[in-house]
PDB file of N, CA and C in Angstrom:
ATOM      1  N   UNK A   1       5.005  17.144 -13.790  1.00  0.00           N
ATOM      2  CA  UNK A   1       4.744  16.814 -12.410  1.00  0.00           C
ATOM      3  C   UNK A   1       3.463  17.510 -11.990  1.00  0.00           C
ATOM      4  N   UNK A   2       2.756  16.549 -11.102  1.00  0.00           N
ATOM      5  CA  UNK A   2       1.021  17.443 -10.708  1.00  0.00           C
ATOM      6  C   UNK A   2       1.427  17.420  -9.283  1.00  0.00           C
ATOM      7  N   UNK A   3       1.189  18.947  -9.061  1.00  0.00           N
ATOM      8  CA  UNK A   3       1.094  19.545  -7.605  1.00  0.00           C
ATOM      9  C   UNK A   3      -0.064  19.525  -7.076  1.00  0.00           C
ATOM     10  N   UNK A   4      -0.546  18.898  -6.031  1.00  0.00           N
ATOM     11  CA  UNK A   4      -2.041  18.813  -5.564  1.00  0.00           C
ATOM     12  C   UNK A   4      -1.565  19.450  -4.086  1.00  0.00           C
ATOM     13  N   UNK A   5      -2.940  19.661  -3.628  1.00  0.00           N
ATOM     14  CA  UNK A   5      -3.311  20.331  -2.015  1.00  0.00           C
ATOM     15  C   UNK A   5      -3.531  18.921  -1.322  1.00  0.00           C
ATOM     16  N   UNK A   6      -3.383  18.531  -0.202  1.00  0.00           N
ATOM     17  CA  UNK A   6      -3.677  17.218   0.431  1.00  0.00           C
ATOM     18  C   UNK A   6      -4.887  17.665   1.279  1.00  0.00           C
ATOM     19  N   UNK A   7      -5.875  16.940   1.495  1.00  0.00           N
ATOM     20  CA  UNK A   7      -6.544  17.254   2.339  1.00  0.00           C
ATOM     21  C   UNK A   7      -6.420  16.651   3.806  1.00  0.00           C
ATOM     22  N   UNK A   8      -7.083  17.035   4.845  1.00  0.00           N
ATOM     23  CA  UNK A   8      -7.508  16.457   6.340  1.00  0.00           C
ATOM     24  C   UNK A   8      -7.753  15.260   5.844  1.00  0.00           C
ATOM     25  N   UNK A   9      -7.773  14.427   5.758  1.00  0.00           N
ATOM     26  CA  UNK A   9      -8.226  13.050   5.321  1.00  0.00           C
ATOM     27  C   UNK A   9      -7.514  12.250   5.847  1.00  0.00           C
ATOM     28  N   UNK A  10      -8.113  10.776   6.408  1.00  0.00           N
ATOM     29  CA  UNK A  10      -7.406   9.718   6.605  1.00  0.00           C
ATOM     30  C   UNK A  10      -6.383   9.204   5.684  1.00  0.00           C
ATOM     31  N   UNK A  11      -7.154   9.202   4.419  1.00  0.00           N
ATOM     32  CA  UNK A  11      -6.241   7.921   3.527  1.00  0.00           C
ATOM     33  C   UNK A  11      -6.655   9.169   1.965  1.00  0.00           C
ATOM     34  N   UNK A  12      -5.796   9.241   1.187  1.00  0.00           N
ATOM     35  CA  UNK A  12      -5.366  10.036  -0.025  1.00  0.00           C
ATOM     36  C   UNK A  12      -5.068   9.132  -0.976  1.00  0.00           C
ATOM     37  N   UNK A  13      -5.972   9.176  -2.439  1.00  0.00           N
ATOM     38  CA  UNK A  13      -5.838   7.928  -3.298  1.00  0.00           C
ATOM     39  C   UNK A  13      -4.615   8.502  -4.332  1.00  0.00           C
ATOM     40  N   UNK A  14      -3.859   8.227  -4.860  1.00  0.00           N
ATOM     41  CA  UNK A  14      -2.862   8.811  -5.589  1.00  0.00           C
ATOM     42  C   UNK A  14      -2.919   7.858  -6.387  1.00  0.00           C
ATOM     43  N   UNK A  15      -2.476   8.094  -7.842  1.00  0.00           N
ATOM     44  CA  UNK A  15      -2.529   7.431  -9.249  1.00  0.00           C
ATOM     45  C   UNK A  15      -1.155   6.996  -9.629  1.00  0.00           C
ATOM     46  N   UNK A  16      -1.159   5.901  -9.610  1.00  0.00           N
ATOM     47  CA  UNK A  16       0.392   5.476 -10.332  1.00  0.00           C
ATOM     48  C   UNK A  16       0.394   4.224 -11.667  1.00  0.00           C
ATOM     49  N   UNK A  17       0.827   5.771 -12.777  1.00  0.00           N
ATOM     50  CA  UNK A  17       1.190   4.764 -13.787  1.00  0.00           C
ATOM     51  C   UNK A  17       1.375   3.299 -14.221  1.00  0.00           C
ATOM     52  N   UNK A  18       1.370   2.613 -14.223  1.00  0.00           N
ATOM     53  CA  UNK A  18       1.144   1.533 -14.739  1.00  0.00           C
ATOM     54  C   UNK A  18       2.866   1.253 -15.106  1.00  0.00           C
ATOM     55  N   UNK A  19       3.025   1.720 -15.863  1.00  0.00           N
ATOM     56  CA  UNK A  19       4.438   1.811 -16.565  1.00  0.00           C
ATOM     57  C   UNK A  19       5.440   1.997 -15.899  1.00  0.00           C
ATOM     58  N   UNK A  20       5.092   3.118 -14.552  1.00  0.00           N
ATOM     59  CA  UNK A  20       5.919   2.881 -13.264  1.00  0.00           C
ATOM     60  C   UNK A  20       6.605   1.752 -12.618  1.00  0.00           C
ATOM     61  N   UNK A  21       5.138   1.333 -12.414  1.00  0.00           N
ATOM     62  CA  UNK A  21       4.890  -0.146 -11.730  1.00  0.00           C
ATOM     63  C   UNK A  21       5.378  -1.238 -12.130  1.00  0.00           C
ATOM     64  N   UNK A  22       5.512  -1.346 -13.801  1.00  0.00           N
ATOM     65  CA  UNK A  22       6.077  -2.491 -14.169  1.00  0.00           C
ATOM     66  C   UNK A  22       7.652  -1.714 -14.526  1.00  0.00           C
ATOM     67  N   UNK A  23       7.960  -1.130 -14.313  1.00  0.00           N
ATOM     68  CA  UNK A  23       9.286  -0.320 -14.597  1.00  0.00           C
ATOM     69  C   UNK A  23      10.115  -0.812 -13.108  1.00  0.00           C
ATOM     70  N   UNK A  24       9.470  -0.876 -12.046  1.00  0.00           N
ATOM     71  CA  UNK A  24       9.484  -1.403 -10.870  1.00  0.00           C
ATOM     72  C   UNK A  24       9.672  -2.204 -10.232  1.00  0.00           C
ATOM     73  N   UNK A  25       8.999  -3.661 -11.526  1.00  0.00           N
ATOM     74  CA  UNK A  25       9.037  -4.501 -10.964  1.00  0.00           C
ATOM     75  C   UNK A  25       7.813  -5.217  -9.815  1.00  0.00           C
ATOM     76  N   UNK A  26       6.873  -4.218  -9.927  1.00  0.00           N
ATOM     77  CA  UNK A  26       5.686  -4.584  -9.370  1.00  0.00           C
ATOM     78  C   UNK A  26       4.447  -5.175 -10.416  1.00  0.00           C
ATOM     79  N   UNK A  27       3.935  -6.133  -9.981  1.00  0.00           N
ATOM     80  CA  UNK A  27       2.921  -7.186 -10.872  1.00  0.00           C
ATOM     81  C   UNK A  27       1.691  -6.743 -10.357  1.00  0.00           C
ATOM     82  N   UNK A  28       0.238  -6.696 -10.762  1.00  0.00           N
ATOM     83  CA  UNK A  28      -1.030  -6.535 -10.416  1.00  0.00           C
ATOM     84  C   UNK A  28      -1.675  -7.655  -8.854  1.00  0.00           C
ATOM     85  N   UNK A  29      -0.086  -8.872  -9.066  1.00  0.00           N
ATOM     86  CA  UNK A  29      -0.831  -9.568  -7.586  1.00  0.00           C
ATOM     87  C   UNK A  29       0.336  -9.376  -6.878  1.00  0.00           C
ATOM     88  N   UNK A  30       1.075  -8.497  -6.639  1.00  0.00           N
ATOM     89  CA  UNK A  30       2.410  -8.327  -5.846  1.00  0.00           C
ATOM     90  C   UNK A  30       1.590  -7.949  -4.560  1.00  0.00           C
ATOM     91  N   UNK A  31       1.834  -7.932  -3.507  1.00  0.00           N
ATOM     92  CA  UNK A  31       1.838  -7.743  -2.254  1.00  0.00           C
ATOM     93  C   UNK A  31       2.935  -6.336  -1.958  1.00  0.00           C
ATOM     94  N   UNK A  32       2.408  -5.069  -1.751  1.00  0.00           N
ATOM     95  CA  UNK A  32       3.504  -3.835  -1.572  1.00  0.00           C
ATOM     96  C   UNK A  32       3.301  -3.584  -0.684  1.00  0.00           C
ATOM     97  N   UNK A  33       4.144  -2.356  -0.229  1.00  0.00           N
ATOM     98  CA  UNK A  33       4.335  -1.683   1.197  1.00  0.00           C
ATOM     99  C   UNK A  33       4.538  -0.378   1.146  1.00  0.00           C
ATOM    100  N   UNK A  34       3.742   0.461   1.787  1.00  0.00           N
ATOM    101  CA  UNK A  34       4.163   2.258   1.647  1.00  0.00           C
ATOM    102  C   UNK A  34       4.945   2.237   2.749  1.00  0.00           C
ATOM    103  N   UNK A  35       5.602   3.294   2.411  1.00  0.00           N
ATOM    104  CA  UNK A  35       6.353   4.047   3.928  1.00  0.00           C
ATOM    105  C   UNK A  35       6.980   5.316   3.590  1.00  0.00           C
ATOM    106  N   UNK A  36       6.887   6.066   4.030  1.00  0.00           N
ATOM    107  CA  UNK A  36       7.960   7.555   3.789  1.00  0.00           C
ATOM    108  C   UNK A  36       8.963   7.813   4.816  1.00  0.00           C
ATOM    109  N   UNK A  37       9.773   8.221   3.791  1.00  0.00           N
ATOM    110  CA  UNK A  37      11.473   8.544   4.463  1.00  0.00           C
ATOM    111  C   UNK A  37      11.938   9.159   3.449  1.00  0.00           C
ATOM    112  N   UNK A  38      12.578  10.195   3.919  1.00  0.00           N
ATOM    113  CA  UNK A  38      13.589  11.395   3.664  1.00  0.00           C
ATOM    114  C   UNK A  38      12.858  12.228   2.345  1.00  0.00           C
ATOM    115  N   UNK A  39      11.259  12.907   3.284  1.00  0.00           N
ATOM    116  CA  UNK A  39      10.604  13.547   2.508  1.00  0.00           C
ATOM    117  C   UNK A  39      10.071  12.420   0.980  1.00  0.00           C
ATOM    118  N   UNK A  40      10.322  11.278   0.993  1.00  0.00           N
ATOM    119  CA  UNK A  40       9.636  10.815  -0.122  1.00  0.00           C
ATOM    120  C   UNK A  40       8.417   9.623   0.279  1.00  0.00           C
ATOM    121  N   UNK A  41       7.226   9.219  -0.429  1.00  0.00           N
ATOM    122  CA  UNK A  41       6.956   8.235  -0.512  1.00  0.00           C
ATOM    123  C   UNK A  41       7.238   7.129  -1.047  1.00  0.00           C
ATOM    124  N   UNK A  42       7.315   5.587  -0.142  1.00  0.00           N
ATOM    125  CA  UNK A  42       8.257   4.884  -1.004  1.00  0.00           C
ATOM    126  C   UNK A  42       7.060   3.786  -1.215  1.00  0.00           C
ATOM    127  N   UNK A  43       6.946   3.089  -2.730  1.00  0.00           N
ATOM    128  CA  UNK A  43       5.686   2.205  -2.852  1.00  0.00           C
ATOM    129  C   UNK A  43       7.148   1.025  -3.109  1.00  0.00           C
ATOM    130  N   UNK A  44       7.060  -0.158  -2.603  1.00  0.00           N
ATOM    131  CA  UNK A  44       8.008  -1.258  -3.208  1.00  0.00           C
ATOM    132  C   UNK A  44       7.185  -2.751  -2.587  1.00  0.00           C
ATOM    133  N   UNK A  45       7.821  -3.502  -3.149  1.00  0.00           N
ATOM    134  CA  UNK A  45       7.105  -4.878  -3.595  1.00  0.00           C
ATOM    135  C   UNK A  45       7.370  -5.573  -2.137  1.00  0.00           C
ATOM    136  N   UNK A  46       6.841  -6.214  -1.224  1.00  0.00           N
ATOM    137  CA  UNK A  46       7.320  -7.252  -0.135  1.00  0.00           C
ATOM    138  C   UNK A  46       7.965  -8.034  -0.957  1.00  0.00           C
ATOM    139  N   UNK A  47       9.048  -8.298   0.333  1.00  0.00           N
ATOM    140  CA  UNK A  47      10.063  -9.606   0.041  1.00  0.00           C
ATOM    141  C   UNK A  47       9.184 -11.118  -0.453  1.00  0.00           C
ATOM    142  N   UNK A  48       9.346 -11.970  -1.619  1.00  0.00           N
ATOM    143  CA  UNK A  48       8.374 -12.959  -1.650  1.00  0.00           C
ATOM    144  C   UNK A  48       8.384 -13.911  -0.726  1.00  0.00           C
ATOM    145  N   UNK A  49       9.578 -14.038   0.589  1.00  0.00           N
ATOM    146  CA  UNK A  49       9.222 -15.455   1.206  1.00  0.00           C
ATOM    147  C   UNK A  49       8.173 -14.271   2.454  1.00  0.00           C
ATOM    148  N   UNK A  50       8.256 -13.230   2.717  1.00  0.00           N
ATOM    149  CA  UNK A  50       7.382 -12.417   3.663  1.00  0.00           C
ATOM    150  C   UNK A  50       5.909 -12.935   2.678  1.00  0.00           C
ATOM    151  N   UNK A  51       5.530 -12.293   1.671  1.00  0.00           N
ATOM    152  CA  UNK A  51       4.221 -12.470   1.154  1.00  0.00           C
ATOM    153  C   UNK A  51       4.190 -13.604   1.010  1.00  0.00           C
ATOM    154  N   UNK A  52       4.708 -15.028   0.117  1.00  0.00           N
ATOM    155  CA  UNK A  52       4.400 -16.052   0.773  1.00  0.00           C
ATOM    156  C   UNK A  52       4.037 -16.423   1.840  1.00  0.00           C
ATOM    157  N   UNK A  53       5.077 -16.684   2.927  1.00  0.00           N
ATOM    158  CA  UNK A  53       4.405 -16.821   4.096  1.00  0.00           C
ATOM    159  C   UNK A  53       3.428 -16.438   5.155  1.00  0.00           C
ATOM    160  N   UNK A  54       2.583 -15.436   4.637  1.00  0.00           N
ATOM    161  CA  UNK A  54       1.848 -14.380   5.145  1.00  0.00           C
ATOM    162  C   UNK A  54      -0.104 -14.953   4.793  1.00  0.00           C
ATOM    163  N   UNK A  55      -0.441 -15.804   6.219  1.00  0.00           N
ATOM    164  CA  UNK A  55      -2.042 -16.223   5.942  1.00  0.00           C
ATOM    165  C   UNK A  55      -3.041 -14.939   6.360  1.00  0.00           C
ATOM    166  N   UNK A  56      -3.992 -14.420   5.824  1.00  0.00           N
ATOM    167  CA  UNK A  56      -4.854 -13.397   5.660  1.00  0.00           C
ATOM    168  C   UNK A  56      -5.780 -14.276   7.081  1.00  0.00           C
ATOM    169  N   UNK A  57      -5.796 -13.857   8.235  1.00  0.00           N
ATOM    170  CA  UNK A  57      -6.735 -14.268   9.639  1.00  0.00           C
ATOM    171  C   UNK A  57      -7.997 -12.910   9.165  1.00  0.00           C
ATOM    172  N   UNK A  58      -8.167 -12.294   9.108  1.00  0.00           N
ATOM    173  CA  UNK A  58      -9.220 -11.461   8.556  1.00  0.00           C
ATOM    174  C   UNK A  58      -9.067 -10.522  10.007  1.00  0.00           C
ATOM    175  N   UNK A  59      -8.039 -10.575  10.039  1.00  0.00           N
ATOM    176  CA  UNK A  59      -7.723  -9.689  11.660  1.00  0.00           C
ATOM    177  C   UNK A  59      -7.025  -7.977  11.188  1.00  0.00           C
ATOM    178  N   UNK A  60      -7.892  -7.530  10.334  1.00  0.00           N
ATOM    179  CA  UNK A  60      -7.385  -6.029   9.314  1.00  0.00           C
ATOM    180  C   UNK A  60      -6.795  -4.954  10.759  1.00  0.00           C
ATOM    181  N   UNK A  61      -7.046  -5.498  11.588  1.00  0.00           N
ATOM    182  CA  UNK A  61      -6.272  -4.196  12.817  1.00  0.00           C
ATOM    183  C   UNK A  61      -5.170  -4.538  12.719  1.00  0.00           C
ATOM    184  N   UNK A  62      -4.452  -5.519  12.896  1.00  0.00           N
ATOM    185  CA  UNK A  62      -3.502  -6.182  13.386  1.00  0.00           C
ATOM    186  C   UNK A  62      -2.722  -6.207  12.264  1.00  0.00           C
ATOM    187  N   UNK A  63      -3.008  -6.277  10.591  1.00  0.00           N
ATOM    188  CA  UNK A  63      -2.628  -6.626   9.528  1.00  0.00           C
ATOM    189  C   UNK A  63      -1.314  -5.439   9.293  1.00  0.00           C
ATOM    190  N   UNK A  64      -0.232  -6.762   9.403  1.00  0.00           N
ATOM    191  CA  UNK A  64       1.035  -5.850   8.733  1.00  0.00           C
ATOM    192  C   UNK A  64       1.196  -5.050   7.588  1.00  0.00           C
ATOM    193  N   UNK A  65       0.111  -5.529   6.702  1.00  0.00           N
ATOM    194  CA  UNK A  65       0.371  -4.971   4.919  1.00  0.00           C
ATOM    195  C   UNK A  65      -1.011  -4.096   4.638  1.00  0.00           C
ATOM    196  N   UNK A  66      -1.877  -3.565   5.837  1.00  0.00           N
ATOM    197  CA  UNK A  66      -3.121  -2.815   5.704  1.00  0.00           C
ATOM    198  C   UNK A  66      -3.210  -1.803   7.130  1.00  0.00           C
ATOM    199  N   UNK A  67      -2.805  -0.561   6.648  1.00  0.00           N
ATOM    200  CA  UNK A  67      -3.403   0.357   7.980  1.00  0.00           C
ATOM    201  C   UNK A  67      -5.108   0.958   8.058  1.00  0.00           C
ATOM    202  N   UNK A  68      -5.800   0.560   6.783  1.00  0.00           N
ATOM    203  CA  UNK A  68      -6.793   1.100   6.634  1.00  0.00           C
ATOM    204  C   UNK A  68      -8.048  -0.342   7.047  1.00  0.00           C
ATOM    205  N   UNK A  69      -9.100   0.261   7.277  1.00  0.00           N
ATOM    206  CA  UNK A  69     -10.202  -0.581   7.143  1.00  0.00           C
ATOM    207  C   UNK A  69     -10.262  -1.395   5.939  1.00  0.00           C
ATOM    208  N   UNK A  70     -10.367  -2.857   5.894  1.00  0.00           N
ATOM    209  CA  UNK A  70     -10.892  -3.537   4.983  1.00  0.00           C
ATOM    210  C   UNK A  70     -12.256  -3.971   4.979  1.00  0.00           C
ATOM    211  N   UNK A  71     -12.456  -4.670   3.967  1.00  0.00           N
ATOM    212  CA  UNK A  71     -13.952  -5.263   3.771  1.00  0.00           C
ATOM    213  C   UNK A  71     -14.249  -6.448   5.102  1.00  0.00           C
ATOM    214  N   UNK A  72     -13.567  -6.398   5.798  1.00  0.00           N
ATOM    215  CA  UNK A  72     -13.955  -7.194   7.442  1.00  0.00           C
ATOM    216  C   UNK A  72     -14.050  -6.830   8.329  1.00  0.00           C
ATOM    217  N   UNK A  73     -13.540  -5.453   8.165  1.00  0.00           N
ATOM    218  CA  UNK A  73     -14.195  -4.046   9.476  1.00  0.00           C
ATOM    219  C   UNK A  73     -14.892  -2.894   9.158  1.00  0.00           C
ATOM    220  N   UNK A  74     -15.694  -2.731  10.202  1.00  0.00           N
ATOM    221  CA  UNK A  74     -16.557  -1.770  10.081  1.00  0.00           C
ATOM    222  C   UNK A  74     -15.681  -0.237  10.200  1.00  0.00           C
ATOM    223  N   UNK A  75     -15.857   1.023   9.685  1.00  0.00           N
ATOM    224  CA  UNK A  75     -14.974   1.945  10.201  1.00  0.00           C
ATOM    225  C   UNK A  75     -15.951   2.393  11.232  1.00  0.00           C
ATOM    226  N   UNK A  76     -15.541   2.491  12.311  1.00  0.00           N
ATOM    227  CA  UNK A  76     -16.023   3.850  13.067  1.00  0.00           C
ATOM    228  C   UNK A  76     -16.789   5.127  12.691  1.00  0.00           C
TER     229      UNK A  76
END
């Protein structure tokens, strides 16, 4: 297990295995979701009729599956 320091930072890139991921059940075009609860981070796959049904408006504020700036907003 790697113990890191977190910094002040908006957004923290963390590395996940590969082997995890498909151990998981997560594919390279899956559509996921972070969230933490009960002290853990949880990475898991959206439901497929949610990511199906889900059209990209290029509206990244508003975007259910992105809290960060994308390539259609400027950051501050």
């Amino acid at each position: 297990m790697k113990i890191i320091a977190l910094t002040p930072q908006p957004n923290v890139f963390i590395t996940v295995p590969i082997e995890t991921l498909v151990e998981a059940g997560i594919g390279p075009t899956d559509v996921i979701e972070i969230y933490a609860e009960d002290d853990k981070v949880i990475i898991q796959k959206v439901e497929p009729e949610v990511a199906e049904s889900f059209v990209c408006d290029e509206d990244c504020v508003n975007c259910p599956f992105q809290i960060v700036d994308c390539a259609h907003e400027k950051a501050a």
